[in-house]
N, C-alpha and C. Protein backbone atom coordinates (compact mmCIF):
# COMPACT_ATOMS: atom_id res chain seq x y z
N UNK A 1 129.88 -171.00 -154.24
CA UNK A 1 128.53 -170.92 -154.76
C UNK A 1 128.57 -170.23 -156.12
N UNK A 2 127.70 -171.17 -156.96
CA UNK A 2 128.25 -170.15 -158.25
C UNK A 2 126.25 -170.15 -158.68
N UNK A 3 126.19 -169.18 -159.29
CA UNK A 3 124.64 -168.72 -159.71
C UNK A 3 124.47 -168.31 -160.50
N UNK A 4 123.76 -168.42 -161.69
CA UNK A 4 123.59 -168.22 -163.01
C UNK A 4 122.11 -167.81 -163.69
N UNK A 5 121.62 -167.07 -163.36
CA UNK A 5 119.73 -166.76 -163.47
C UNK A 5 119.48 -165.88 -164.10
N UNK A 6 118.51 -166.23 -165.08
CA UNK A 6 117.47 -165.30 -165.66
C UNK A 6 117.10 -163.82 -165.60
N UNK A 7 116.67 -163.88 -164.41
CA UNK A 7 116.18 -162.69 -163.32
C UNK A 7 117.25 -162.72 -162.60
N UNK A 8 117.15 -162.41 -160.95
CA UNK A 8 117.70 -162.02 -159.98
C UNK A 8 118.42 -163.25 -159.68
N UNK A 9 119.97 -162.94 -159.66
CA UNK A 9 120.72 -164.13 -159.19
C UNK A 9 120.73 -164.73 -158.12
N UNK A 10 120.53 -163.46 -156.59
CA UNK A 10 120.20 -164.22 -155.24
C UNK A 10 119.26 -163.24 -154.70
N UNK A 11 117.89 -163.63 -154.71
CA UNK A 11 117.04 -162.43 -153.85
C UNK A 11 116.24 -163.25 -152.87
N UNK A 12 115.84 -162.40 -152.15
CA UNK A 12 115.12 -162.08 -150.82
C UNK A 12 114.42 -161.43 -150.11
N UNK A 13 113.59 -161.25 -149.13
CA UNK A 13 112.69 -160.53 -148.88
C UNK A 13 113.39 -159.62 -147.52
N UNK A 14 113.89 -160.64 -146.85
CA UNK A 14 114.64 -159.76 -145.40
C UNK A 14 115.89 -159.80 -145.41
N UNK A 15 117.22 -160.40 -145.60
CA UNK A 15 118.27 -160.31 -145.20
C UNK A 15 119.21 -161.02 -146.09
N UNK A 16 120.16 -160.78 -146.60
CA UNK A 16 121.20 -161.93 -147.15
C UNK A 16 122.55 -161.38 -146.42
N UNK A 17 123.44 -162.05 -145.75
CA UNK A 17 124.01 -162.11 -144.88
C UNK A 17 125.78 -163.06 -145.54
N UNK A 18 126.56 -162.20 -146.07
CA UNK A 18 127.71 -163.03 -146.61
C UNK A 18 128.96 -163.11 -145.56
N UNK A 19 129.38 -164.18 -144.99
CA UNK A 19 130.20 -163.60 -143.83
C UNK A 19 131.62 -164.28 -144.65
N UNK A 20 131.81 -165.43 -145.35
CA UNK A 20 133.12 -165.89 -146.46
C UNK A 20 132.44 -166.78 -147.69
N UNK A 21 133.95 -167.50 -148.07
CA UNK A 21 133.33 -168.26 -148.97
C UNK A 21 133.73 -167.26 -150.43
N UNK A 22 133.11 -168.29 -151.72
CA UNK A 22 133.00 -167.61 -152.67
C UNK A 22 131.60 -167.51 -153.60
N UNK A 23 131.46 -166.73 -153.87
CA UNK A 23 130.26 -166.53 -154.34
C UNK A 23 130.38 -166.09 -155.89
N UNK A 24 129.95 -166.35 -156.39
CA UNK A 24 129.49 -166.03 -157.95
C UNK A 24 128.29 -165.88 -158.88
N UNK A 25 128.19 -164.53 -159.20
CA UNK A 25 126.58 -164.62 -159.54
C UNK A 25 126.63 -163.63 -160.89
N UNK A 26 125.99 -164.27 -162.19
CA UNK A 26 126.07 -163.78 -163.06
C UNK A 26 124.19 -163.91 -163.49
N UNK A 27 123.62 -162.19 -163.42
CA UNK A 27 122.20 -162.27 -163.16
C UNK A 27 121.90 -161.53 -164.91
N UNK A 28 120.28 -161.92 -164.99
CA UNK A 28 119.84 -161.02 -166.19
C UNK A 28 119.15 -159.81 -165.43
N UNK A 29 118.83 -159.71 -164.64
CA UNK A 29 118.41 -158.64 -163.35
C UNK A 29 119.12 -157.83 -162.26
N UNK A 30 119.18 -158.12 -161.18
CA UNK A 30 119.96 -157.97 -160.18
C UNK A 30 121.03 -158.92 -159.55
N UNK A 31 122.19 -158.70 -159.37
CA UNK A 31 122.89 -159.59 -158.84
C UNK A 31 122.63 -160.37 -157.87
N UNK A 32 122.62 -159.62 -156.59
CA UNK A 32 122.20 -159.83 -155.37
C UNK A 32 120.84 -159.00 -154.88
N UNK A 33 119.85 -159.01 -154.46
CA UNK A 33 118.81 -158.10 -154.02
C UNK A 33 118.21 -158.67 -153.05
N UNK A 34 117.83 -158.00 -152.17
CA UNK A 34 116.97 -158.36 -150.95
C UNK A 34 115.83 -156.83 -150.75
N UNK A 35 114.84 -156.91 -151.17
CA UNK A 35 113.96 -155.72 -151.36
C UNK A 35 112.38 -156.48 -150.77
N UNK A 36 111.61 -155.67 -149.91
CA UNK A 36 110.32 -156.27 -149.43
C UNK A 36 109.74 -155.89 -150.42
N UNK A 37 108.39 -156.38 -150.28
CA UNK A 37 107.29 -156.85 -151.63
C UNK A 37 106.71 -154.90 -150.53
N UNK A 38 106.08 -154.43 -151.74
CA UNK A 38 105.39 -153.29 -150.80
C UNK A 38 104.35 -153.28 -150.34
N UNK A 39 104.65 -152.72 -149.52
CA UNK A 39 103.74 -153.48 -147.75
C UNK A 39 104.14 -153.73 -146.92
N UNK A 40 105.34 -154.58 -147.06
CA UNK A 40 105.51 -155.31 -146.27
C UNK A 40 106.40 -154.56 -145.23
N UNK A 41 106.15 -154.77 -143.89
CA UNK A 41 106.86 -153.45 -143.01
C UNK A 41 107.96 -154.82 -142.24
N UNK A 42 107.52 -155.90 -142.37
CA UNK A 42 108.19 -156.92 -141.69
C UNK A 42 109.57 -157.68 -141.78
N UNK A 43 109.85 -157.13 -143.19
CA UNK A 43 111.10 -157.59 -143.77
C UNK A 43 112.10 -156.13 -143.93
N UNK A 44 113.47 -156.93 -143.31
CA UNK A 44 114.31 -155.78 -143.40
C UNK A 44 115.09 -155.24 -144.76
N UNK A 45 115.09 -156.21 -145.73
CA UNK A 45 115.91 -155.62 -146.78
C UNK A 45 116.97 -155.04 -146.74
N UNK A 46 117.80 -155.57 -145.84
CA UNK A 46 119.35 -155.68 -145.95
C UNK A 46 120.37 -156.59 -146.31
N UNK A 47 121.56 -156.08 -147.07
CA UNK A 47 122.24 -156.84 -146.97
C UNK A 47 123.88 -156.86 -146.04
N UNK A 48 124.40 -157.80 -146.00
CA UNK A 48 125.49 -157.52 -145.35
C UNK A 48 126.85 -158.31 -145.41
N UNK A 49 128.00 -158.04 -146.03
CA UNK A 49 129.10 -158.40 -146.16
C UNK A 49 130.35 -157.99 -145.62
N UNK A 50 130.37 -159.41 -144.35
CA UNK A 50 131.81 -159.29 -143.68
C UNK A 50 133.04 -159.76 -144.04
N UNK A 51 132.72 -160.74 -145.25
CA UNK A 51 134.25 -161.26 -145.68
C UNK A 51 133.82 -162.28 -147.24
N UNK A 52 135.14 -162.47 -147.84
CA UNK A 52 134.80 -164.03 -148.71
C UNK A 52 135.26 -162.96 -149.94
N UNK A 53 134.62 -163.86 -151.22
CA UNK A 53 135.44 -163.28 -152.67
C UNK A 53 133.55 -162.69 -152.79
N UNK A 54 133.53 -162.08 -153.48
CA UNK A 54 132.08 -161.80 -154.23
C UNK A 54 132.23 -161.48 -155.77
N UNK A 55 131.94 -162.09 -156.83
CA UNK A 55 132.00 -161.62 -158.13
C UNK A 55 130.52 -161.24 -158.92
N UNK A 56 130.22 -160.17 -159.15
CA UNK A 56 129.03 -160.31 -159.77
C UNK A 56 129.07 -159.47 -161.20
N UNK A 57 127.97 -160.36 -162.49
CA UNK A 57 127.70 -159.48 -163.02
C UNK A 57 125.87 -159.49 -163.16
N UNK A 58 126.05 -158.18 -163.37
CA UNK A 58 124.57 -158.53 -163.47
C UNK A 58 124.25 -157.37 -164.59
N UNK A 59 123.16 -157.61 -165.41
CA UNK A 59 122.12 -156.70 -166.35
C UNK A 59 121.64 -155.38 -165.76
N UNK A 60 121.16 -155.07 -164.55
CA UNK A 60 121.03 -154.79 -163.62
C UNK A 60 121.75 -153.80 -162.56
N UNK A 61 121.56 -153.68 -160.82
CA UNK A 61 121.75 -153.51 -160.36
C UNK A 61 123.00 -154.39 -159.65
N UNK A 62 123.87 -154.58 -159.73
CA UNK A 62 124.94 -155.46 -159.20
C UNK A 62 124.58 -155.77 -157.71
N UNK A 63 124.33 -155.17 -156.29
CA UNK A 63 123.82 -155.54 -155.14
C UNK A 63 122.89 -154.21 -154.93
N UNK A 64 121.61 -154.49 -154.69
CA UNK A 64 120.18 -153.94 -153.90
C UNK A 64 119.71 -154.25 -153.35
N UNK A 65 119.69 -153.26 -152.28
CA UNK A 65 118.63 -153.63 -150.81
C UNK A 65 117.50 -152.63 -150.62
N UNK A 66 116.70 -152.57 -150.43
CA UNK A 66 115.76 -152.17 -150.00
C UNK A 66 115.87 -151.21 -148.93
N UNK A 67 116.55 -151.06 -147.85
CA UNK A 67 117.13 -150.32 -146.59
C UNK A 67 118.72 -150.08 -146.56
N UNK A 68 119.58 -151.51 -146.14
CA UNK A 68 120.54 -150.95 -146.42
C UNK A 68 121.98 -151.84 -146.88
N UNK A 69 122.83 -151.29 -147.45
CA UNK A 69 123.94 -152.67 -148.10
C UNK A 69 125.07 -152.05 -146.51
N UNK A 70 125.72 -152.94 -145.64
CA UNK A 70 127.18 -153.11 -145.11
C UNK A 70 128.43 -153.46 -145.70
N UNK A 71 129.24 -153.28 -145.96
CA UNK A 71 130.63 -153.94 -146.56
C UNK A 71 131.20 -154.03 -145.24
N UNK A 72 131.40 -155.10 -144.77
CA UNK A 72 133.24 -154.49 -143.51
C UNK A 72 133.69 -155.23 -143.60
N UNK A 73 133.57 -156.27 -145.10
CA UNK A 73 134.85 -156.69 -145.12
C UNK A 73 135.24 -157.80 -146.76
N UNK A 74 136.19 -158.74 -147.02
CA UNK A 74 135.89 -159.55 -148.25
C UNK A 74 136.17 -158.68 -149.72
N UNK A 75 136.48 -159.13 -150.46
CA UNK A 75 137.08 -158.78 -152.33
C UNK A 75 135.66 -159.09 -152.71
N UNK A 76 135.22 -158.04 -153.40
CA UNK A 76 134.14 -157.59 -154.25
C UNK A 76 134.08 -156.97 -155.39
N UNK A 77 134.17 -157.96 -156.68
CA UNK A 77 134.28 -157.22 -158.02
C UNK A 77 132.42 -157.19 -158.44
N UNK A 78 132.28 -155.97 -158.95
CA UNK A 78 130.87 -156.00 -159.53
C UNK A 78 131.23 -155.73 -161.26
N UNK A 79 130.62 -156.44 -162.04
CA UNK A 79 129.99 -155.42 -163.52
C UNK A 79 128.47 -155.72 -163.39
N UNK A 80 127.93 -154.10 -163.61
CA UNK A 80 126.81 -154.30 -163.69
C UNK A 80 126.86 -153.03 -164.94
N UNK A 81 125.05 -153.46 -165.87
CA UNK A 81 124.27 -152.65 -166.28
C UNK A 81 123.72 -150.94 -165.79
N UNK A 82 123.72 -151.02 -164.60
CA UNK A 82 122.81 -149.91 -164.21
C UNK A 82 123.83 -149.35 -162.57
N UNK A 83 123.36 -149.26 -161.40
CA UNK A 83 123.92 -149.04 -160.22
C UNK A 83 125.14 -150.71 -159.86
N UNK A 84 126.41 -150.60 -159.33
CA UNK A 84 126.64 -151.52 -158.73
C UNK A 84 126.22 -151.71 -157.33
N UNK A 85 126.49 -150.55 -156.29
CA UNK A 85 125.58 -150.79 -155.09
C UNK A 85 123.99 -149.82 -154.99
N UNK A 86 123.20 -150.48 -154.68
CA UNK A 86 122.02 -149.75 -154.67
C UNK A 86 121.04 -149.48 -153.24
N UNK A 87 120.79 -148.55 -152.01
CA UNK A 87 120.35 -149.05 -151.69
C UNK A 87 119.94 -147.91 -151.00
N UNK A 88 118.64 -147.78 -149.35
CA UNK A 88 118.86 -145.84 -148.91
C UNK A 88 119.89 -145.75 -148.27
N UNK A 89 120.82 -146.66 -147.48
CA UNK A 89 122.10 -146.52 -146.62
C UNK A 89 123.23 -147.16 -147.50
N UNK A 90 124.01 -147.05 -147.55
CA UNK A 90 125.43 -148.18 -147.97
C UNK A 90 126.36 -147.51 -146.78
N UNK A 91 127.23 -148.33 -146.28
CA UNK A 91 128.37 -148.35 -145.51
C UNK A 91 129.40 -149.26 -146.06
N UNK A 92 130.15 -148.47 -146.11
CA UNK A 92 131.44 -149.27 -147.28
C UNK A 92 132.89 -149.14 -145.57
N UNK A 93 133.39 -149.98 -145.13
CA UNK A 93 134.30 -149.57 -143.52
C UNK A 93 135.14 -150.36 -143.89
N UNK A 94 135.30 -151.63 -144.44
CA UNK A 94 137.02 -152.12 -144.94
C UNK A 94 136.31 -153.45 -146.56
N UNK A 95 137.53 -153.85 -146.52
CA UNK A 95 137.66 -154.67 -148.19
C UNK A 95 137.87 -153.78 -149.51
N UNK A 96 138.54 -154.66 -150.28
CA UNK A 96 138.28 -154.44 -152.18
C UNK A 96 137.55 -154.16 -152.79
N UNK A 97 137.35 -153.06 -153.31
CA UNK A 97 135.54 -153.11 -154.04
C UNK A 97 136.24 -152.86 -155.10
N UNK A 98 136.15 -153.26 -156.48
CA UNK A 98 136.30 -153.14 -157.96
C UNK A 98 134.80 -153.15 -158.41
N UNK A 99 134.60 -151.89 -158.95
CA UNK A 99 133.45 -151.84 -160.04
C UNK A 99 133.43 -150.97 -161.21
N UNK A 100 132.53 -151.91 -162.34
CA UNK A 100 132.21 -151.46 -163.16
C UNK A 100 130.82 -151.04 -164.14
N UNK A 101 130.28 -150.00 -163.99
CA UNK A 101 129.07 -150.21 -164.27
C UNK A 101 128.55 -149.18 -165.37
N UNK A 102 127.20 -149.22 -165.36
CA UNK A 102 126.96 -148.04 -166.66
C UNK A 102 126.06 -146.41 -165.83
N UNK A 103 125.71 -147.37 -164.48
CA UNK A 103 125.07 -145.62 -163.54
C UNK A 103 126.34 -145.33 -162.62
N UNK A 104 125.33 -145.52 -161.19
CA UNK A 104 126.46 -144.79 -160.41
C UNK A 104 126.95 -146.14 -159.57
N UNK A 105 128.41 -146.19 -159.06
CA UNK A 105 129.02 -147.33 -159.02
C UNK A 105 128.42 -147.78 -156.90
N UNK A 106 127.87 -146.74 -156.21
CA UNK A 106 127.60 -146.55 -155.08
C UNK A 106 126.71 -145.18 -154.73
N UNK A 107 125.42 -146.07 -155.16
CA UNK A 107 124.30 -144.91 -155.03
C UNK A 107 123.65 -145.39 -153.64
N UNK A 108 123.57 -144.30 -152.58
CA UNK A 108 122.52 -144.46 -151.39
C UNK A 108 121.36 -142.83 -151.69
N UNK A 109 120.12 -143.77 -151.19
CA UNK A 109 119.05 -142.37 -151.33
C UNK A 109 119.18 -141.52 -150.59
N UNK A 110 119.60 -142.27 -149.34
CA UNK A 110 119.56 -141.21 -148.17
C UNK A 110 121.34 -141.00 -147.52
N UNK A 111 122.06 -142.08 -147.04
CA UNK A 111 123.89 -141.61 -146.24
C UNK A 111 124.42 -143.00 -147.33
N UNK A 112 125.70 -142.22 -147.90
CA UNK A 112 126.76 -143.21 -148.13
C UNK A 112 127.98 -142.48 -147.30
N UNK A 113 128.62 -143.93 -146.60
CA UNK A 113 129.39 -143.71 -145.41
C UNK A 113 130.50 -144.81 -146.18
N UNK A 114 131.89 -144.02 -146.34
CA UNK A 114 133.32 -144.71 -146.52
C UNK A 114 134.14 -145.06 -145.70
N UNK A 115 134.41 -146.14 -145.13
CA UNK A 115 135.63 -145.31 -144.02
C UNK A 115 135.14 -145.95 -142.43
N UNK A 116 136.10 -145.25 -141.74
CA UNK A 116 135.49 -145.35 -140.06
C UNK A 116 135.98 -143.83 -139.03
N UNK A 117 135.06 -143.21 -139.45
CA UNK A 117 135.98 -142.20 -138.49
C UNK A 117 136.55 -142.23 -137.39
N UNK A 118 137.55 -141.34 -137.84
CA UNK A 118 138.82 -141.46 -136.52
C UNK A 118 139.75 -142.36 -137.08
N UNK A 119 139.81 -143.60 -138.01
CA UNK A 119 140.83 -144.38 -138.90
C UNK A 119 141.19 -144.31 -139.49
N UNK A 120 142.39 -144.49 -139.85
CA UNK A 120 143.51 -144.80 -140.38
C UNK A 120 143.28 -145.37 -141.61
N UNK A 121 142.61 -146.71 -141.27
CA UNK A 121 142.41 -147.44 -142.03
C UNK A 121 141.16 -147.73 -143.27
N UNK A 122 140.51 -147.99 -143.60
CA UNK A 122 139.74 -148.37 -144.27
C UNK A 122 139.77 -149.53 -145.85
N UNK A 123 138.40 -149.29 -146.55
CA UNK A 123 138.16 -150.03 -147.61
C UNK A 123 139.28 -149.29 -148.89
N UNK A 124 139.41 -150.46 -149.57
CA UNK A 124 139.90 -149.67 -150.88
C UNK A 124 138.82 -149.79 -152.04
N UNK A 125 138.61 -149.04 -152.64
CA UNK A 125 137.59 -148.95 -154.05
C UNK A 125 138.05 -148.49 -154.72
N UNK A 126 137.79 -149.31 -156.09
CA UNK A 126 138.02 -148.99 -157.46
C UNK A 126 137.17 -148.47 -158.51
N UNK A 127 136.64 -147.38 -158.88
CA UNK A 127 135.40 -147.52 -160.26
C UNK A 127 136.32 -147.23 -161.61
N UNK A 128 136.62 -148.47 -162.04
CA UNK A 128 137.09 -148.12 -163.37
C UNK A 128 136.12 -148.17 -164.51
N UNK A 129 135.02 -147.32 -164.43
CA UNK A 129 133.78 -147.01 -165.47
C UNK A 129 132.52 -146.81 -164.65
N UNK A 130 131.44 -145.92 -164.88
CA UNK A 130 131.05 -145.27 -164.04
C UNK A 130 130.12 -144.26 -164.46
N UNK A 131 129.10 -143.76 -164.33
CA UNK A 131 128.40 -142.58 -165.14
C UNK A 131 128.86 -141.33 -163.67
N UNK A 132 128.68 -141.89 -162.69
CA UNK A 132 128.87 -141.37 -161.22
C UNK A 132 129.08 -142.29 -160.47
N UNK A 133 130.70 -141.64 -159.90
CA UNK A 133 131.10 -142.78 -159.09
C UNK A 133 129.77 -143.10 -157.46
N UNK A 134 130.55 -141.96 -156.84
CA UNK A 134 129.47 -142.03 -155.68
C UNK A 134 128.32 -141.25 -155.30
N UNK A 135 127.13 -141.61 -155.27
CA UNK A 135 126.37 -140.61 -154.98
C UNK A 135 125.38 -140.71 -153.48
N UNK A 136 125.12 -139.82 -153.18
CA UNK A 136 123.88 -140.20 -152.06
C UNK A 136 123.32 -138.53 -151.57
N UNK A 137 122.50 -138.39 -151.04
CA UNK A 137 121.86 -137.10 -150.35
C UNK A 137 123.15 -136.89 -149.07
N UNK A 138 123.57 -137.79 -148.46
CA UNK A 138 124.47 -137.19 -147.72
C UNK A 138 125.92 -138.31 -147.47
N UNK A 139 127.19 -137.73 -147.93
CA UNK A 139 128.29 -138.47 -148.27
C UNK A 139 129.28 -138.27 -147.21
N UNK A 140 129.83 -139.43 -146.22
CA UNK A 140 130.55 -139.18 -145.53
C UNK A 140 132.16 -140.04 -145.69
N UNK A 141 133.13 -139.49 -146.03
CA UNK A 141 134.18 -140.31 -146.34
C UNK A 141 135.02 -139.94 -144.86
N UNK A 142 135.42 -141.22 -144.66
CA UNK A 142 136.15 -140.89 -143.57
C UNK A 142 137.61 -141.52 -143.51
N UNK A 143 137.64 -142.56 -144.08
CA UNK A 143 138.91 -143.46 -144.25
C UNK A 143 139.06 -144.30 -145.49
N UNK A 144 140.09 -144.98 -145.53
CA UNK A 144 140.67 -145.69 -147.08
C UNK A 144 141.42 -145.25 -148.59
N UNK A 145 141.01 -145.89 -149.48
CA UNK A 145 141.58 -145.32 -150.37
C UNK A 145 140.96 -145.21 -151.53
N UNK A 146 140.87 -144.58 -152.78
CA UNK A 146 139.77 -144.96 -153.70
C UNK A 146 140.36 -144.11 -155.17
N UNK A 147 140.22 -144.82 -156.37
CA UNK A 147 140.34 -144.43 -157.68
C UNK A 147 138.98 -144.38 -157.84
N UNK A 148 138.80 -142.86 -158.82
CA UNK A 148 137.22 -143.60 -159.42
C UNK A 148 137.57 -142.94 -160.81
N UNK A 149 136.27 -143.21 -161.96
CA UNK A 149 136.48 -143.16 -163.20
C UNK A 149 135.29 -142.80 -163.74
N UNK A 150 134.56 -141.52 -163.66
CA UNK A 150 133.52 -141.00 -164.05
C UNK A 150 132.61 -140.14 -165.28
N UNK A 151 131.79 -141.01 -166.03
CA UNK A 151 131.89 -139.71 -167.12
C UNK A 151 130.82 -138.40 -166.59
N UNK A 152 130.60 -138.63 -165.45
CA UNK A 152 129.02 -137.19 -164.80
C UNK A 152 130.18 -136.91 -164.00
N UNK A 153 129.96 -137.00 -162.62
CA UNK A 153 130.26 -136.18 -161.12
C UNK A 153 131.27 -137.81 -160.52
N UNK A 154 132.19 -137.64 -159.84
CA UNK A 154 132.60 -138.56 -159.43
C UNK A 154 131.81 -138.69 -158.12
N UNK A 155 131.72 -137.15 -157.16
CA UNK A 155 131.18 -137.63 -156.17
C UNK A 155 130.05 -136.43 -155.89
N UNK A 156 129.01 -136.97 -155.78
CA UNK A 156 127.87 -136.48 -155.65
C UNK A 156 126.96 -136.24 -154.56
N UNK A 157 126.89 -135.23 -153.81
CA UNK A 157 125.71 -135.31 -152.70
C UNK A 157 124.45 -134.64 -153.24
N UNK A 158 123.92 -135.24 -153.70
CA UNK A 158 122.67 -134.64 -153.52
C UNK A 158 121.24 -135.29 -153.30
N UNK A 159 120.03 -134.69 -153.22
CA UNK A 159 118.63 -135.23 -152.82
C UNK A 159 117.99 -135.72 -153.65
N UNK A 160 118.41 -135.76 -154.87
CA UNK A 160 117.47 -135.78 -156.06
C UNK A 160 116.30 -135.00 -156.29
N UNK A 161 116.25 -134.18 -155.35
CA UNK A 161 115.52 -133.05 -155.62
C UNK A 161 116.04 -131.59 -157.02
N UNK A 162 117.13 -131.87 -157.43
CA UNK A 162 117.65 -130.99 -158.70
C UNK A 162 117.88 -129.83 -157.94
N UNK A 163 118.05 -129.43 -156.67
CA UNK A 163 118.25 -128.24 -156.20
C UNK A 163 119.37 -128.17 -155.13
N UNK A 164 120.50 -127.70 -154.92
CA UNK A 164 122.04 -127.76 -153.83
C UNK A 164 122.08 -126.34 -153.54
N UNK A 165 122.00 -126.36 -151.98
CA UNK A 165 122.56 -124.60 -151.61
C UNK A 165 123.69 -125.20 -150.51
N UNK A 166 124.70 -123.88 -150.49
CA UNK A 166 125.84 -123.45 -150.00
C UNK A 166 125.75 -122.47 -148.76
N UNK A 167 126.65 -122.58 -147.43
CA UNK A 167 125.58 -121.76 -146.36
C UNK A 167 124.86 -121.88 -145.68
N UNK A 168 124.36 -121.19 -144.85
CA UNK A 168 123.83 -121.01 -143.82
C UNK A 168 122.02 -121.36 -144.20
């Protein structure tokens, strides 16, 4: 599948669902996005990738969801403009991730989760460019392997509230 758009290269209201295959999406917006219209309590705004090639560039957000992005599995190069993953959850548990972007390369609002605890095994990730590699209010790495390439914080927990305590 190859995609070439204006705006948003593949969007949606509830779900985009990549299980193989190859995909290609070069957006003036968002790469991939699945985000509900607001209001709408009915659509899930997830996305989810178990396998296949994924290439994206986008102006933009390289993949945004609305709730939450899955990786567990598949080669995923992003260049994007702004965030490459965007979303309040990301779970990154196996595959390639290469990105390059101009924010943060794996921003969640609320848990970014690496890994599988208790494994051995996991995803490998690359950020070769990056303002912040990973960020989220709460960061759990548990498995894999990862280069990153940051000119802020490579890895970041915080609320966006501008305020971090230490302790009890």
């Amino acid at each position: 599948l190859n995609v070439k758009a204006a705006k948003n290269g593949i969007a949606c209201y509830n779900a985009v669902v990549i299980n193989s295959g190859t995909v290609n999406v070069t957006a003036g917006n968002d790469g991939i996005k699945s985000s509900p219209d607001d209001g709408d309590e009915a659509s899930e705004g997830k996305i989810t990738i178990k396998g296949g090639t994924i290439n994206v560039n986008a102006t933009e957000d390289g993949i945004q969801a609305g709730s939450d992005i899955t990786v567990s599995g598949g080669t995923i190069s992003i260049v994007s403009g702004d965030d490459a993953f965007n979303a309040d959850n990301v779970t990154v548990t196996d595959g390639t991730v290469t990105i390059s972007c101009s924010d943060d390369a794996i921003h969640a609002d609320s848990t970014l989760t690496i890994g599988v605890d208790g494994s051995a095994s996991g995803p490998v990730i690359t950020v070769t460019k990056s303002h912040e590699a990973l960020e989220g209010a709460t960061i759990n790495l548990y498995s894999g392997t990862g280069s990153f390439t940051a000119e802020d914080d490579g890895l970041n927990a915080a609320s966006g509230s501008g305020e971090s305590s230490f302790g009890p």
